[in-house]
Protein backbone atom coordinates (compact mmCIF):
# COMPACT_ATOMS: atom_id res chain seq x y z
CA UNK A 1 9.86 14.79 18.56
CA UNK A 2 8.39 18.01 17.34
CA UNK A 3 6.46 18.97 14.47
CA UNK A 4 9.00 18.77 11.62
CA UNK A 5 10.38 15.75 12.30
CA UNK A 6 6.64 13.95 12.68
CA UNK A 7 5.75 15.69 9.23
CA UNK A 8 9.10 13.95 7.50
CA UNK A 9 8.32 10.41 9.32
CA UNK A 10 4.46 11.02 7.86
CA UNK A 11 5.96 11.90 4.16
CA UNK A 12 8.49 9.23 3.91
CA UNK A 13 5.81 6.65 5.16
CA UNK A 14 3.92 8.18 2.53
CA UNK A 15 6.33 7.37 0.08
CA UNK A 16 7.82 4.53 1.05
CA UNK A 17 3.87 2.31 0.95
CA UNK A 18 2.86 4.43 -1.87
CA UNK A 19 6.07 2.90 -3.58
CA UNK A 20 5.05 -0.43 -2.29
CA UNK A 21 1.65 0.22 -3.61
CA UNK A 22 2.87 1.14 -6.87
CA UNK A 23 5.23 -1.34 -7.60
CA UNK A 24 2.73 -4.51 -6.61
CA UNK A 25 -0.17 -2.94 -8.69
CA UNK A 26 1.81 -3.26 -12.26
CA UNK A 27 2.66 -7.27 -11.34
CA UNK A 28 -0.62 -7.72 -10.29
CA UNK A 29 -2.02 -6.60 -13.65
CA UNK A 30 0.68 -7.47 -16.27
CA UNK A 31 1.58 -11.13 -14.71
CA UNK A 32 -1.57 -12.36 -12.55
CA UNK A 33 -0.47 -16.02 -13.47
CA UNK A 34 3.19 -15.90 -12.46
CA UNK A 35 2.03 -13.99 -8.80
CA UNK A 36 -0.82 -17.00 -8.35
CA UNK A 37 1.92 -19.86 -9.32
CA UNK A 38 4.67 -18.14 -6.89
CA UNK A 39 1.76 -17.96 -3.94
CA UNK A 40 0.24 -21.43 -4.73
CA UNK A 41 3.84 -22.56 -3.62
CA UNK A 42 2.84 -21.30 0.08
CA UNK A 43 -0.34 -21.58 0.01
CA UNK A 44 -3.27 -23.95 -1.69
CA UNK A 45 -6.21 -22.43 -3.13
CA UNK A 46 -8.11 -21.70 -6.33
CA UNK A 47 -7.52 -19.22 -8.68
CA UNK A 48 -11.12 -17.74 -7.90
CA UNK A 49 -9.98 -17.61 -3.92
CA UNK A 50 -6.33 -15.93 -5.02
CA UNK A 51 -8.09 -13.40 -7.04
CA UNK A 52 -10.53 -12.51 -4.24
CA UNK A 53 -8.12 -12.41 -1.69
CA UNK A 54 -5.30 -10.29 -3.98
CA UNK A 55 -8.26 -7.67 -3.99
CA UNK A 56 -9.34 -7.28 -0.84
CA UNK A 57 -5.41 -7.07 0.11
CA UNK A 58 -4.37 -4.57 -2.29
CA UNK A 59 -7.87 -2.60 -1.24
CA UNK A 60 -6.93 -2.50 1.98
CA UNK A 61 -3.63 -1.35 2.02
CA UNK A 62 -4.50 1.32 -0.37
CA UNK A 63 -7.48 2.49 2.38
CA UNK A 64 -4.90 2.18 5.20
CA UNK A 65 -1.94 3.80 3.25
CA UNK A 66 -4.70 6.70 2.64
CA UNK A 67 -6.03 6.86 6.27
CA UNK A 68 -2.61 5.95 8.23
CA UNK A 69 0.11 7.39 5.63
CA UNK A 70 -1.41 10.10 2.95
CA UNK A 71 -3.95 11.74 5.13
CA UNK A 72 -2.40 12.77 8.64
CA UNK A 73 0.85 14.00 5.89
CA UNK A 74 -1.55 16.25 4.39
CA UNK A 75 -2.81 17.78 7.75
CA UNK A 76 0.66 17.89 9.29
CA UNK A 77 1.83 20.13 5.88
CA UNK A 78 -1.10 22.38 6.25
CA UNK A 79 -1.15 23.11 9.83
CA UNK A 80 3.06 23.47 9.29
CA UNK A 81 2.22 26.09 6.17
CA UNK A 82 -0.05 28.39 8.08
């Protein structure tokens, strides 16, 4: 694998979360009631345990996407430019 191909799997992982990011944010703020009834299916808790746990997952994917996805992109495009 050399350095081009590494810097497109980096961008479309960068993408392809980011898009996941994106589209589960909006659902998460427009319909919190419909996303707790659909999980409470699965899963029994309170809405107070849901809305903690909905945070710290959506917090953490965002500081992984950044770490794992966003950031080693970045440095693979500018050590590629120079």
């Amino acid at each position: 694998m050399n350095i081009d191909q590494l810097t497109a799997f980096f961008m479309w992982c960068t993408i392809i979360n980011g898009g996941l990011l994106v589209f589960w944010s909006p659902w998460l703020l427009v319909c919190p009631g419909l996303v707790y009834r659909v999980h409470t299916l699965c899963f029994a808790m309170s809405r107070e345990t849901f809305n903690v746990v909905v945070y710290c997952f959506v917090g953490a994917f965002k500081i992984l996407w950044i770490v794992f996805n966003l950031v080693p992109w970045l440095a693979l495009e500018i050590v590629t430019s120079g």
